[in-house]
PDB file of N, CA and C in Angstrom:
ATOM      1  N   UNK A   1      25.470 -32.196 -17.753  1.00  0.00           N
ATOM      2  CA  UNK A   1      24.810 -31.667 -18.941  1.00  0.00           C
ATOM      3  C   UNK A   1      25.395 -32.348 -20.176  1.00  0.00           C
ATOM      4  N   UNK A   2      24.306 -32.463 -20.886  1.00  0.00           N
ATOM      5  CA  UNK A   2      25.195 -33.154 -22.391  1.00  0.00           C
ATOM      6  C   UNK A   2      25.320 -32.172 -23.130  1.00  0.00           C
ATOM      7  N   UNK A   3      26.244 -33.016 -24.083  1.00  0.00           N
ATOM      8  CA  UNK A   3      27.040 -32.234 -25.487  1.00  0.00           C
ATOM      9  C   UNK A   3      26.440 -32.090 -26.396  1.00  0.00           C
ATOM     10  N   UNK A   4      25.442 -33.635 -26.425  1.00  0.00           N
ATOM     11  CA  UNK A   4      24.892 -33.697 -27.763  1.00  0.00           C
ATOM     12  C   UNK A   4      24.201 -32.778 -28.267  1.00  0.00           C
ATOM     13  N   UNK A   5      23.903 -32.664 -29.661  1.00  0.00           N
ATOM     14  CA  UNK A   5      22.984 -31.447 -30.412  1.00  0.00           C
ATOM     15  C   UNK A   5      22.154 -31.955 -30.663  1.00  0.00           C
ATOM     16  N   UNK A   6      20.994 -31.344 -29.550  1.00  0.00           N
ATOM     17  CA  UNK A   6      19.595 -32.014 -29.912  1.00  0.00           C
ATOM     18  C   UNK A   6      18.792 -31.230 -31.140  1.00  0.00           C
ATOM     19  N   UNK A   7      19.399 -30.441 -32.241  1.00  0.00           N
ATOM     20  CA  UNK A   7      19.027 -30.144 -33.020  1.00  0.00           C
ATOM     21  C   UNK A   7      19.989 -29.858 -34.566  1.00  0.00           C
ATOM     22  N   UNK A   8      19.970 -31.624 -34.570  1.00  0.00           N
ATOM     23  CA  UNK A   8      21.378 -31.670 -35.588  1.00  0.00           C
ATOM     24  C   UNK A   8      20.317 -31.264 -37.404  1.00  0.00           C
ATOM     25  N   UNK A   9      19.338 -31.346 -37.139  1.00  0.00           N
ATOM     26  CA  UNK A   9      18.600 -31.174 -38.506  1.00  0.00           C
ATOM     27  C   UNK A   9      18.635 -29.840 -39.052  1.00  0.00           C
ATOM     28  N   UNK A  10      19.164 -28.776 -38.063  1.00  0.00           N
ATOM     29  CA  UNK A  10      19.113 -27.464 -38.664  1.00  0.00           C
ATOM     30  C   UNK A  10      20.568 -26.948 -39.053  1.00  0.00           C
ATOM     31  N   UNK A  11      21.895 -27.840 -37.989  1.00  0.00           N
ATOM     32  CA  UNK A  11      23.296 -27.417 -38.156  1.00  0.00           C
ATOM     33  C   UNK A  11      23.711 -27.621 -39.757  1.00  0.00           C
ATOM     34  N   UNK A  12      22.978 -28.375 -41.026  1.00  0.00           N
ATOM     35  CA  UNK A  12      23.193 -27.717 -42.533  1.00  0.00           C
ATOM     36  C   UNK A  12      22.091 -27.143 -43.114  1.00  0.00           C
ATOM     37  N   UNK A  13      21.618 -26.032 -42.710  1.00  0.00           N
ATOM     38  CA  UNK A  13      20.560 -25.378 -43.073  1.00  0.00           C
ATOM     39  C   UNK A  13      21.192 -24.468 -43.625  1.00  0.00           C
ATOM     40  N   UNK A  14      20.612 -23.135 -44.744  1.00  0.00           N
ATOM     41  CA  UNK A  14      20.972 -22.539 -45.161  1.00  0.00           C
ATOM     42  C   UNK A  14      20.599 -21.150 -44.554  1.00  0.00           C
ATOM     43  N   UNK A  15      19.750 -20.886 -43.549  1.00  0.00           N
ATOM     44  CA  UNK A  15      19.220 -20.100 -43.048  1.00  0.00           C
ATOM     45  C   UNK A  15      19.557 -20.374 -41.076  1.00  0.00           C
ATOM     46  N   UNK A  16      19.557 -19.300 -40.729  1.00  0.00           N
ATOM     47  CA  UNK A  16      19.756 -19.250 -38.870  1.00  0.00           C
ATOM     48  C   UNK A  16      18.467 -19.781 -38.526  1.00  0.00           C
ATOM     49  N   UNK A  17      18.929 -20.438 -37.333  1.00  0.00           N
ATOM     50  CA  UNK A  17      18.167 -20.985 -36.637  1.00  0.00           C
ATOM     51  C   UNK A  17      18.223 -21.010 -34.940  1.00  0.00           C
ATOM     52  N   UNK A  18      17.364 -20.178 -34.561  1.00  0.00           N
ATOM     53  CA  UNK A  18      18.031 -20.103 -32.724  1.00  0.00           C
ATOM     54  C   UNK A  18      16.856 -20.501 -32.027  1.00  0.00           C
ATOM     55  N   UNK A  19      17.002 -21.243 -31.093  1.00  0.00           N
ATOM     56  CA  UNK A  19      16.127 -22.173 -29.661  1.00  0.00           C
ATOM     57  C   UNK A  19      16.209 -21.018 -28.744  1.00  0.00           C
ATOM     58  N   UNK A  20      14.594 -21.066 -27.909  1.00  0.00           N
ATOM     59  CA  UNK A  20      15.174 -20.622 -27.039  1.00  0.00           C
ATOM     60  C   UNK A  20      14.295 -21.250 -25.831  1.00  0.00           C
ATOM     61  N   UNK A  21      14.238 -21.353 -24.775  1.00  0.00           N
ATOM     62  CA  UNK A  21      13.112 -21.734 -23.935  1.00  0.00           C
ATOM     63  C   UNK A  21      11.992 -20.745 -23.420  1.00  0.00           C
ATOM     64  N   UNK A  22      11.518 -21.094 -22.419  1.00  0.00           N
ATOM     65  CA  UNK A  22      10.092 -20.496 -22.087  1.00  0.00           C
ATOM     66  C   UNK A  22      10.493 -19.057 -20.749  1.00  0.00           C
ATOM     67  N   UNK A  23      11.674 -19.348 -20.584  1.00  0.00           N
ATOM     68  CA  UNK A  23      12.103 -17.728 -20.275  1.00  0.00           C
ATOM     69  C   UNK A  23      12.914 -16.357 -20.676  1.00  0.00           C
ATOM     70  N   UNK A  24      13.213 -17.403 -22.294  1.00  0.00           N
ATOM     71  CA  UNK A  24      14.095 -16.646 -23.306  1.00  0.00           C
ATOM     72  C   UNK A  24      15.543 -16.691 -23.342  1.00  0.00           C
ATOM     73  N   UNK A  25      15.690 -17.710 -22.372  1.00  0.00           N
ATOM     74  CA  UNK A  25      17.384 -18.171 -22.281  1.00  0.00           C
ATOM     75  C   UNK A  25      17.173 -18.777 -23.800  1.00  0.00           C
ATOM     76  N   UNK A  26      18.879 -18.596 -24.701  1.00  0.00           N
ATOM     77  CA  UNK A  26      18.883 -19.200 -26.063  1.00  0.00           C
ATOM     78  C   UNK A  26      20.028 -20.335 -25.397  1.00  0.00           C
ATOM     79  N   UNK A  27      18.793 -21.805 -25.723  1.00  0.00           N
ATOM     80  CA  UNK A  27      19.480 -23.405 -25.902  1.00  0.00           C
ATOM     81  C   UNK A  27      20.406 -23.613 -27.013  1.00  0.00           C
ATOM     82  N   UNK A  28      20.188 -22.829 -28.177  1.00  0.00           N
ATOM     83  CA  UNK A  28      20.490 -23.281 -29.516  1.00  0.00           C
ATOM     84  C   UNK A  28      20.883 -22.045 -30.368  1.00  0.00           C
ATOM     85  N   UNK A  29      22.142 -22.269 -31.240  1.00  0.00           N
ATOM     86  CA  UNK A  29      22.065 -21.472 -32.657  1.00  0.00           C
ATOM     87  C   UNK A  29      22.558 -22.229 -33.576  1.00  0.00           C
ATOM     88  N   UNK A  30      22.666 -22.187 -34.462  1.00  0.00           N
ATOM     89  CA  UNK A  30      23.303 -23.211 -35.875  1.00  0.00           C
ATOM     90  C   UNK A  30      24.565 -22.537 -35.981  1.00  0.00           C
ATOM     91  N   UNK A  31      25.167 -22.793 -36.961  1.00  0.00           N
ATOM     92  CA  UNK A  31      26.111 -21.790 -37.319  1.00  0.00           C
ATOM     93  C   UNK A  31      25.763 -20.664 -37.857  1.00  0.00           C
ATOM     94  N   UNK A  32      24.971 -20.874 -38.706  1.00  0.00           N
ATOM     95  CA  UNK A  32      24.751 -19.434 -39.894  1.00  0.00           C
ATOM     96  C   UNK A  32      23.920 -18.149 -39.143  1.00  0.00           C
ATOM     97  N   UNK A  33      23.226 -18.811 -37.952  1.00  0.00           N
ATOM     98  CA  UNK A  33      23.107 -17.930 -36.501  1.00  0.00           C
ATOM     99  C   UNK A  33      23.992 -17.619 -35.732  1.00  0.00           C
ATOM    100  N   UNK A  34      24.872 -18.419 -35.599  1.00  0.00           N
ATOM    101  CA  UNK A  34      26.267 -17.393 -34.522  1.00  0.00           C
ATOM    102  C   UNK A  34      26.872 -16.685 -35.761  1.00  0.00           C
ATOM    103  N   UNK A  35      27.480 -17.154 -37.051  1.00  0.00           N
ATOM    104  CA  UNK A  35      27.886 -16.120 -37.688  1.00  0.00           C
ATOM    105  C   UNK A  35      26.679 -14.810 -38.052  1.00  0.00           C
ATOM    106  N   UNK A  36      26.034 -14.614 -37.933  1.00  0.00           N
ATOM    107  CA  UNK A  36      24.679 -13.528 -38.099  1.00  0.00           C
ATOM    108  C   UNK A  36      25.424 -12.522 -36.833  1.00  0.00           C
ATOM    109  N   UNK A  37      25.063 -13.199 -35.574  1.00  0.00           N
ATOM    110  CA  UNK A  37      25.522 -12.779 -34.594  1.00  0.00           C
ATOM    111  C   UNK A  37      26.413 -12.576 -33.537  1.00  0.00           C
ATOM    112  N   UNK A  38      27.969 -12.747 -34.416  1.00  0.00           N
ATOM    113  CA  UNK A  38      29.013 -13.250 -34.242  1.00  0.00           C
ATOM    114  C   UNK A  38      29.680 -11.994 -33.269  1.00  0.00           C
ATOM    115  N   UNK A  39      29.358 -10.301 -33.770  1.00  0.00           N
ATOM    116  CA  UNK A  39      29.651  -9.253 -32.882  1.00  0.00           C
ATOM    117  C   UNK A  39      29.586  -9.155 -31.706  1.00  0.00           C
ATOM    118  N   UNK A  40      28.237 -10.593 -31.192  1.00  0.00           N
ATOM    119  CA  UNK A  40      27.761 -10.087 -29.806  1.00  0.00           C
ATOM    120  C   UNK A  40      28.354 -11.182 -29.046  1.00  0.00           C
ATOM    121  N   UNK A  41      29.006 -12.021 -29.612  1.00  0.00           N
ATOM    122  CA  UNK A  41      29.795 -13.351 -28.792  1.00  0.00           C
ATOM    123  C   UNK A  41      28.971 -14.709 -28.935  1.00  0.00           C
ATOM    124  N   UNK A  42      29.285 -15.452 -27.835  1.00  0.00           N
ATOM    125  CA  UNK A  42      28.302 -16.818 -27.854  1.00  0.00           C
ATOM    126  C   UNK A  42      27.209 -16.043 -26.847  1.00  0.00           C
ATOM    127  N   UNK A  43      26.269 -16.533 -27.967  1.00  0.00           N
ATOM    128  CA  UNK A  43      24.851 -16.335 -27.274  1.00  0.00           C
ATOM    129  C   UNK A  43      23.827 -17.422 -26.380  1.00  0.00           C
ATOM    130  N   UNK A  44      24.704 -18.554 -26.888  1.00  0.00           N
ATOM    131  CA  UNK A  44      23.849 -19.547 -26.073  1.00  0.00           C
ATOM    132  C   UNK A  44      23.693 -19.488 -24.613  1.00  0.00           C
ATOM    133  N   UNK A  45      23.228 -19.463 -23.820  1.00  0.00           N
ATOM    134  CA  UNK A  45      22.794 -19.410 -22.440  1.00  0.00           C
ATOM    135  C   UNK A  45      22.766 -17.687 -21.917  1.00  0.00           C
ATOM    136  N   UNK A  46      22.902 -16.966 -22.707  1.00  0.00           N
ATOM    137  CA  UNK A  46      22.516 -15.707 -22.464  1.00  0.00           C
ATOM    138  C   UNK A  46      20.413 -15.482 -22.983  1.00  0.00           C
ATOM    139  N   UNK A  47      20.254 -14.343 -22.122  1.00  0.00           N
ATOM    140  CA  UNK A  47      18.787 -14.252 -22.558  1.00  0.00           C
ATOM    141  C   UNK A  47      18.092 -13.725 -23.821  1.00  0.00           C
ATOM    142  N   UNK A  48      17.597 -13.368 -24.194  1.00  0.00           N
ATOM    143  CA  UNK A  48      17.528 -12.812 -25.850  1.00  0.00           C
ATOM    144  C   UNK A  48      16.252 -11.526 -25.290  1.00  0.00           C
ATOM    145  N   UNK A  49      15.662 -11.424 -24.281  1.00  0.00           N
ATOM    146  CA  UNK A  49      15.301 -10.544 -23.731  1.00  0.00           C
ATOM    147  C   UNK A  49      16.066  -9.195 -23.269  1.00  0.00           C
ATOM    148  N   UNK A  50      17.395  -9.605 -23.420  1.00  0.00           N
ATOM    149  CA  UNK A  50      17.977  -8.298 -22.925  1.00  0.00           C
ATOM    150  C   UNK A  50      18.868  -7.706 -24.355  1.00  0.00           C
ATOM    151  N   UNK A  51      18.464  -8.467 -25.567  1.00  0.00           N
ATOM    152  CA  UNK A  51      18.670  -7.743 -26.412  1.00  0.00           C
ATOM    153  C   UNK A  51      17.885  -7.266 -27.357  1.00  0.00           C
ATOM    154  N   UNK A  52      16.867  -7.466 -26.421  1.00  0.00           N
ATOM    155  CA  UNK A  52      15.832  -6.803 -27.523  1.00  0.00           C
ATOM    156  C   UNK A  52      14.964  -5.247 -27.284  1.00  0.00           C
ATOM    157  N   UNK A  53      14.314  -4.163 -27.952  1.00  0.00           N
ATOM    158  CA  UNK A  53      13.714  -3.588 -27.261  1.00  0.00           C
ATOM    159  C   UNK A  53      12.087  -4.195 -27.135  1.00  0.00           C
ATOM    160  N   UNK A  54      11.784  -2.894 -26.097  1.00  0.00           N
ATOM    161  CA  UNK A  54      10.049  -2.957 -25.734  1.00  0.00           C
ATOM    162  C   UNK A  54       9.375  -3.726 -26.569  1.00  0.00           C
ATOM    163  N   UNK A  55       9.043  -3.658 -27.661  1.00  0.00           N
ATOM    164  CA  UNK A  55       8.073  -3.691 -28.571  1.00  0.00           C
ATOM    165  C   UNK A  55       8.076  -5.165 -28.664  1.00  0.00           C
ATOM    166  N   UNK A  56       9.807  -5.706 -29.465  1.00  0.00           N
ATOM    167  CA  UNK A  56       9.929  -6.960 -29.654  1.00  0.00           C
ATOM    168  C   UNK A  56       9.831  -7.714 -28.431  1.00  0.00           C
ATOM    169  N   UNK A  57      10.367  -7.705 -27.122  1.00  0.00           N
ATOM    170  CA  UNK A  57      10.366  -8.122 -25.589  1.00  0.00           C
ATOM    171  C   UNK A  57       8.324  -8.583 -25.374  1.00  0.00           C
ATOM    172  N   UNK A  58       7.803  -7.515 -25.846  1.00  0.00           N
ATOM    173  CA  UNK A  58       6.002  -7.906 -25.606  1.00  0.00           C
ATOM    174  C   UNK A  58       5.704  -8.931 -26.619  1.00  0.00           C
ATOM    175  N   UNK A  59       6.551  -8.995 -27.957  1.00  0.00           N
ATOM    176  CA  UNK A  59       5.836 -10.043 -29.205  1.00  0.00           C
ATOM    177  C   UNK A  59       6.463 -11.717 -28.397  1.00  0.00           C
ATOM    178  N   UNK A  60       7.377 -10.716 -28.168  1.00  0.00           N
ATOM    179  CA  UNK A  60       8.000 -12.859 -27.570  1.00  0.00           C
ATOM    180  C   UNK A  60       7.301 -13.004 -26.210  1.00  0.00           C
ATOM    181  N   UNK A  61       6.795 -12.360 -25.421  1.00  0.00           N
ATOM    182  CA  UNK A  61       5.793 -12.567 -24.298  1.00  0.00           C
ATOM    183  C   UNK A  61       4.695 -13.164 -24.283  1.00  0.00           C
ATOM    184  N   UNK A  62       4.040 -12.515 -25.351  1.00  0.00           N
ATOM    185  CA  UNK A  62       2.611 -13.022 -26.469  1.00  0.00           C
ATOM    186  C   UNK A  62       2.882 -14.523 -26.743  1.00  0.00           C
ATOM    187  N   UNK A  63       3.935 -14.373 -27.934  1.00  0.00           N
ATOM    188  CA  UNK A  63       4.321 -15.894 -28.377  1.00  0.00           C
ATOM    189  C   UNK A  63       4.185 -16.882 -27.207  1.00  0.00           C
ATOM    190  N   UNK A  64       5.177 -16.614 -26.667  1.00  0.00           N
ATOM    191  CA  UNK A  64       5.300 -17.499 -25.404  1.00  0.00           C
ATOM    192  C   UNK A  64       3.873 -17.940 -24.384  1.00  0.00           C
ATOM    193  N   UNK A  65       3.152 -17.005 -24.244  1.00  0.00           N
ATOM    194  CA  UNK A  65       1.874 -16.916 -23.564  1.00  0.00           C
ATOM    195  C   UNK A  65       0.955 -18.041 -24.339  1.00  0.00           C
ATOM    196  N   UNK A  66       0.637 -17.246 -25.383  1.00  0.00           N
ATOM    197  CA  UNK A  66      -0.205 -17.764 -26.491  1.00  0.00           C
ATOM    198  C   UNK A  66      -0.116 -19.144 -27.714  1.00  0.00           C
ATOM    199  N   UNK A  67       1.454 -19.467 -27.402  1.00  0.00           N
ATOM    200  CA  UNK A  67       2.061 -20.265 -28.175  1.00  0.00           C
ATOM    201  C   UNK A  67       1.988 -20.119 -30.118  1.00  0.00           C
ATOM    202  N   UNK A  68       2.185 -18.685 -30.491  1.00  0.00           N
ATOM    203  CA  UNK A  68       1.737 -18.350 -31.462  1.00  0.00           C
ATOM    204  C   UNK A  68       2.733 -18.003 -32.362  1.00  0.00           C
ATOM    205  N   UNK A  69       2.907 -17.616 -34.099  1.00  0.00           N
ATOM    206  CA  UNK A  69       3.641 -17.324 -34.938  1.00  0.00           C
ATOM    207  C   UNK A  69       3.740 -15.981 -35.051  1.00  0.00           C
ATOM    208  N   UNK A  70       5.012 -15.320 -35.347  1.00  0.00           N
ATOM    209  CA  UNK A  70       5.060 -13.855 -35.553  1.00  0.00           C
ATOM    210  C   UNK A  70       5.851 -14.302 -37.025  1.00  0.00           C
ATOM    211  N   UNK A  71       5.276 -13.906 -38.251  1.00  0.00           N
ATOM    212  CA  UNK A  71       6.311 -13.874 -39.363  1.00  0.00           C
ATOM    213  C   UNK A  71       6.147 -12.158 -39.823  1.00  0.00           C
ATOM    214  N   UNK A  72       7.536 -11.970 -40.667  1.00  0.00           N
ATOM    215  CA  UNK A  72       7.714 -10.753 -40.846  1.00  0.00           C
ATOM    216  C   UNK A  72       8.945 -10.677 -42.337  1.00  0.00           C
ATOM    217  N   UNK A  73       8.966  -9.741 -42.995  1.00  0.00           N
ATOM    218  CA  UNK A  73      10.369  -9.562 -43.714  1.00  0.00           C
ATOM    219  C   UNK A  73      11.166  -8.696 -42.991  1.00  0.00           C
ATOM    220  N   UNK A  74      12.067  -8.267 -43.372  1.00  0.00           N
ATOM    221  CA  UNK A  74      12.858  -7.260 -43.167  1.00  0.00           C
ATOM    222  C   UNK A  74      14.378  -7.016 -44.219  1.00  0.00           C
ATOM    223  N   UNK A  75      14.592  -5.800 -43.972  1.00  0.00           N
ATOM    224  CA  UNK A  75      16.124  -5.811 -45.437  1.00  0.00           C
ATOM    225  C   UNK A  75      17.104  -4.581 -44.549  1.00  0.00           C
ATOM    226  N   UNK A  76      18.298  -5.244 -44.629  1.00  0.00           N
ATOM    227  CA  UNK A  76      19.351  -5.049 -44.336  1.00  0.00           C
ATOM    228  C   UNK A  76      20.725  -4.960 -45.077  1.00  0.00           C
ATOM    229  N   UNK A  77      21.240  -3.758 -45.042  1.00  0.00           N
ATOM    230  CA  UNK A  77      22.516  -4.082 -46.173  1.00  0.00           C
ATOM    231  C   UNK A  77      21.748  -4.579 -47.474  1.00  0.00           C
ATOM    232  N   UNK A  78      20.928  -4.157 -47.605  1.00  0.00           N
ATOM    233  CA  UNK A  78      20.557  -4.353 -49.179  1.00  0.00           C
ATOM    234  C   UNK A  78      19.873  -5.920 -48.740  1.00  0.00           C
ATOM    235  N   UNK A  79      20.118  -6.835 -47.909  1.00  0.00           N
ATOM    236  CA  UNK A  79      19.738  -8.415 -48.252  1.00  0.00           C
ATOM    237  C   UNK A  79      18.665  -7.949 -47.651  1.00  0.00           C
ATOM    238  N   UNK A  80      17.697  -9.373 -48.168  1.00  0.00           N
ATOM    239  CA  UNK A  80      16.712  -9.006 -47.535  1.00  0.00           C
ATOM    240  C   UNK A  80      15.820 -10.420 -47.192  1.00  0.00           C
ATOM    241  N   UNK A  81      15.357 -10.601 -45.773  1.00  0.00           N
ATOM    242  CA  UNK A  81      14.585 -11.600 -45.108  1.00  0.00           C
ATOM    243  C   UNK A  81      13.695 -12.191 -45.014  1.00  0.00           C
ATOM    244  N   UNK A  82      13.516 -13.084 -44.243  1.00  0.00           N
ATOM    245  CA  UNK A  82      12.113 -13.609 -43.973  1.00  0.00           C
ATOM    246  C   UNK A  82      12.398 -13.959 -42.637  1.00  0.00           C
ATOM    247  N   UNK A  83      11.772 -13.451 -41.703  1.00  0.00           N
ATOM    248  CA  UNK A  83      11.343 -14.035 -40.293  1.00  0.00           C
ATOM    249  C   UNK A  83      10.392 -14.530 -39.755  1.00  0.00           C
ATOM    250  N   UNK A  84      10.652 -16.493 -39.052  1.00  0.00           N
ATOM    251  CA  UNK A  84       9.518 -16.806 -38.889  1.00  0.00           C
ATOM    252  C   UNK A  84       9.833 -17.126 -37.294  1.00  0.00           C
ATOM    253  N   UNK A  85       8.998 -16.541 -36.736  1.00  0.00           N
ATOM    254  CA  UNK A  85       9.179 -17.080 -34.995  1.00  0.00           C
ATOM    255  C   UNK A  85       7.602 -18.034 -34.716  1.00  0.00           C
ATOM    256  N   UNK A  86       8.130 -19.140 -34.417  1.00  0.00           N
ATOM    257  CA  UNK A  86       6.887 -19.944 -33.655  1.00  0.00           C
ATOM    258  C   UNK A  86       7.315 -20.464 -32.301  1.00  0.00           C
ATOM    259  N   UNK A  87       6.702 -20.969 -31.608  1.00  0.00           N
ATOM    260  CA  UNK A  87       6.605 -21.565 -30.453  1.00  0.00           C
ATOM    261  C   UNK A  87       6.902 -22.906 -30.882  1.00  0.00           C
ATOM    262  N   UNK A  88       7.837 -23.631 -30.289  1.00  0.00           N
ATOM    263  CA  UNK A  88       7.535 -25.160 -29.846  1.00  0.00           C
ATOM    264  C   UNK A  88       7.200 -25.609 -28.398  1.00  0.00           C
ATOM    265  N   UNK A  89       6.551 -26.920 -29.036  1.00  0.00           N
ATOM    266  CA  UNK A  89       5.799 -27.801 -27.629  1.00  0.00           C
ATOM    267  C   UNK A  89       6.462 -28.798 -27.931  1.00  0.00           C
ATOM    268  N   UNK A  90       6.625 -29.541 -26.156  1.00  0.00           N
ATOM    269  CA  UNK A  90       6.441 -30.611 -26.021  1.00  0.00           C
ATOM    270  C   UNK A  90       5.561 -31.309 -25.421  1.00  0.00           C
ATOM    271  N   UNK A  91       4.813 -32.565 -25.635  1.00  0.00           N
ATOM    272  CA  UNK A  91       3.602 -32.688 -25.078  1.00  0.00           C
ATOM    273  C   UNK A  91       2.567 -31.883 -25.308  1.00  0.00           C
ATOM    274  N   UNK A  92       2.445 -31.175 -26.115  1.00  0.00           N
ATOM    275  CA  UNK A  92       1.042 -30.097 -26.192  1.00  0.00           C
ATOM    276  C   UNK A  92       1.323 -29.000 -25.407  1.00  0.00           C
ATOM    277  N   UNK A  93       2.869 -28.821 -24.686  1.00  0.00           N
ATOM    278  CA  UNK A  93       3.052 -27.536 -23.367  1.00  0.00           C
ATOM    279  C   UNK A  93       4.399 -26.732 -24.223  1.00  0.00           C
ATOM    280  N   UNK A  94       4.153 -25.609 -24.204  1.00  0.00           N
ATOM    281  CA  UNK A  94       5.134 -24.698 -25.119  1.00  0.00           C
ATOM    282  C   UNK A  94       6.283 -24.579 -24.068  1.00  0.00           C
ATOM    283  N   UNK A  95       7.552 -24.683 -24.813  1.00  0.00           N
ATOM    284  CA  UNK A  95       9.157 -25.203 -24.237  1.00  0.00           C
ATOM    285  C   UNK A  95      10.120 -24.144 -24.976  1.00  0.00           C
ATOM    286  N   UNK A  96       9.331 -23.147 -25.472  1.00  0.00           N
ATOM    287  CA  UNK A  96      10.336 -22.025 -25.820  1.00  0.00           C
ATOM    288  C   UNK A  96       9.862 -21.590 -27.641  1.00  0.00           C
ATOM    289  N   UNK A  97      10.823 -20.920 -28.093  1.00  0.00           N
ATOM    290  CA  UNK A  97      10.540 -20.294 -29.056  1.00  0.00           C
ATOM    291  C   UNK A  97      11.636 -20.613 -30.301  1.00  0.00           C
ATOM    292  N   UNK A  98      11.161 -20.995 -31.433  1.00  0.00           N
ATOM    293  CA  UNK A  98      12.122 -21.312 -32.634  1.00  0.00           C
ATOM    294  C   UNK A  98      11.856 -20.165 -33.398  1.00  0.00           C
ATOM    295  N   UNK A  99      13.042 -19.107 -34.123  1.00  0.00           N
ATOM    296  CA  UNK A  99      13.202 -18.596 -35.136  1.00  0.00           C
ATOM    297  C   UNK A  99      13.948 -18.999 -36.424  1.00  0.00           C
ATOM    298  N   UNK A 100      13.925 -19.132 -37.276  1.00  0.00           N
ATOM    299  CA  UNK A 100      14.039 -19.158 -38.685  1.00  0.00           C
ATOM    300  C   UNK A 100      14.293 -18.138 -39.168  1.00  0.00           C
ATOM    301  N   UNK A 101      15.529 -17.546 -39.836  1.00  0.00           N
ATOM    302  CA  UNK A 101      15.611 -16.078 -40.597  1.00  0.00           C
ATOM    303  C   UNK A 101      16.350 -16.689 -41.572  1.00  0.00           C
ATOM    304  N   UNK A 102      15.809 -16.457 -42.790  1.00  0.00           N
ATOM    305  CA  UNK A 102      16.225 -16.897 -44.443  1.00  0.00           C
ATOM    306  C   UNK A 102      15.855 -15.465 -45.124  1.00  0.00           C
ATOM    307  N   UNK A 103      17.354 -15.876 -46.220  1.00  0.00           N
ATOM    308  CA  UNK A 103      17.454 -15.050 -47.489  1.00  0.00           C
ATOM    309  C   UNK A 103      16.673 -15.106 -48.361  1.00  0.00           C
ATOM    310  N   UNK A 104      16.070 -14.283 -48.907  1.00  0.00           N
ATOM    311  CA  UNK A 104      15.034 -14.343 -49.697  1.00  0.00           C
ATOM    312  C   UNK A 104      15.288 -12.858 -51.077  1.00  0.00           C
ATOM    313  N   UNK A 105      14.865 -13.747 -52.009  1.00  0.00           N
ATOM    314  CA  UNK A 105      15.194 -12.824 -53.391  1.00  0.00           C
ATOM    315  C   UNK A 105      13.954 -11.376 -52.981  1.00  0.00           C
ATOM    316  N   UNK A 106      14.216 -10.212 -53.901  1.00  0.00           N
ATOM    317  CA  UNK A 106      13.687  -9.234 -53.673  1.00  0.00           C
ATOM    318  C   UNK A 106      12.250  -9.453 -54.625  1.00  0.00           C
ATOM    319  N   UNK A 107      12.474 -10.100 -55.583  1.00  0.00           N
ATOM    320  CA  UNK A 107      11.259 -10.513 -56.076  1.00  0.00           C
ATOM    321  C   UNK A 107      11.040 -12.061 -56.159  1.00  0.00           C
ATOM    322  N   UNK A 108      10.097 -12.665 -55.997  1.00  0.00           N
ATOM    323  CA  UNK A 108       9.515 -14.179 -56.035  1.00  0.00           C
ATOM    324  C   UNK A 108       8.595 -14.565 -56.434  1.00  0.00           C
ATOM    325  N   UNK A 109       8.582 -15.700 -56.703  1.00  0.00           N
ATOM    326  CA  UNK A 109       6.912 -16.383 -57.461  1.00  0.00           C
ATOM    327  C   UNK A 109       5.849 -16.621 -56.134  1.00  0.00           C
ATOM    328  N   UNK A 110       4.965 -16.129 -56.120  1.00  0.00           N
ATOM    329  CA  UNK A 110       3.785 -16.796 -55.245  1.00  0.00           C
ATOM    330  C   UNK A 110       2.861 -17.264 -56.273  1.00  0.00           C
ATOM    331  N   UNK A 111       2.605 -19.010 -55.679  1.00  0.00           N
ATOM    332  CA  UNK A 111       1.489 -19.627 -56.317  1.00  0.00           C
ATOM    333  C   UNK A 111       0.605 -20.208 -55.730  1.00  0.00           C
ATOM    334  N   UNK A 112      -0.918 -20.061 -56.260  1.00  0.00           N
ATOM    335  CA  UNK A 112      -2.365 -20.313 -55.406  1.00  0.00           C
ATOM    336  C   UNK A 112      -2.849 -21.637 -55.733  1.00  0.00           C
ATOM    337  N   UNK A 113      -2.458 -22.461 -54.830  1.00  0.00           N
ATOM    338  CA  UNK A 113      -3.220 -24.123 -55.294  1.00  0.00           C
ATOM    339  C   UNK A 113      -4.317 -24.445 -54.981  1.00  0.00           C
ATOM    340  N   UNK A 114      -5.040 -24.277 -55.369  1.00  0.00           N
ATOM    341  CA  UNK A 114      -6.267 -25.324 -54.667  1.00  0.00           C
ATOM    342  C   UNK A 114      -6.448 -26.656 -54.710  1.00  0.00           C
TER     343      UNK A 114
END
């Protein structure tokens, strides 16, 4: 097995970033994802199915099935999020699931371009 980090574009990101494949084993976290989830140990090669409940366990089923986006906010300790889960492919064949969770101000500009 190699060492290398096949996902060196996210290790200076400012936001977590976790891989996972098409049975929910997690390939990948950045740092600012293991520190997020630093209580629960190294998560890499553990499943992310067994920490989730019902509800979330059926959205990543879907995803995975369907190869589709779940975005969402959420606020914690006062901070507060943005969650984006999509599917990646390779070849046009879905190879697991990328999340994205970024800090986000409580108020923001939205602007309409046409």
């Amino acid at each position: 097995m190699t060492t290398e980090n096949p996902y060196p574009w996210a290790d200076g990101m400012d936001c977590a970033v976790t891989v996972c494949d098409t049975g929910g084993t997690i390939l990948y976290m950045n740092d600012k994802a293991r520190t997020t989830f630093a209580r629960h140990g190294d998560m890499v090669g553990k499943n992310l199915f067994d920490c989730h409940g019902e509800r979330s366990r059926e959205i990543i089923r879907r995803l995975l099935a369907d190869g589709g986006t779940n975005v969402y906010t959420i606020e914690k300790n006062g901070v507060r999020k943005m969650i984006y889960q999509t599917a990646w492919r390779v070849d046009g064949v879905v190879g697991g699931l990328a999340e994205i969770s970024m800090e986000i101000p409580a108020e923001m500009p939205h602007y309409i371009r046409n």
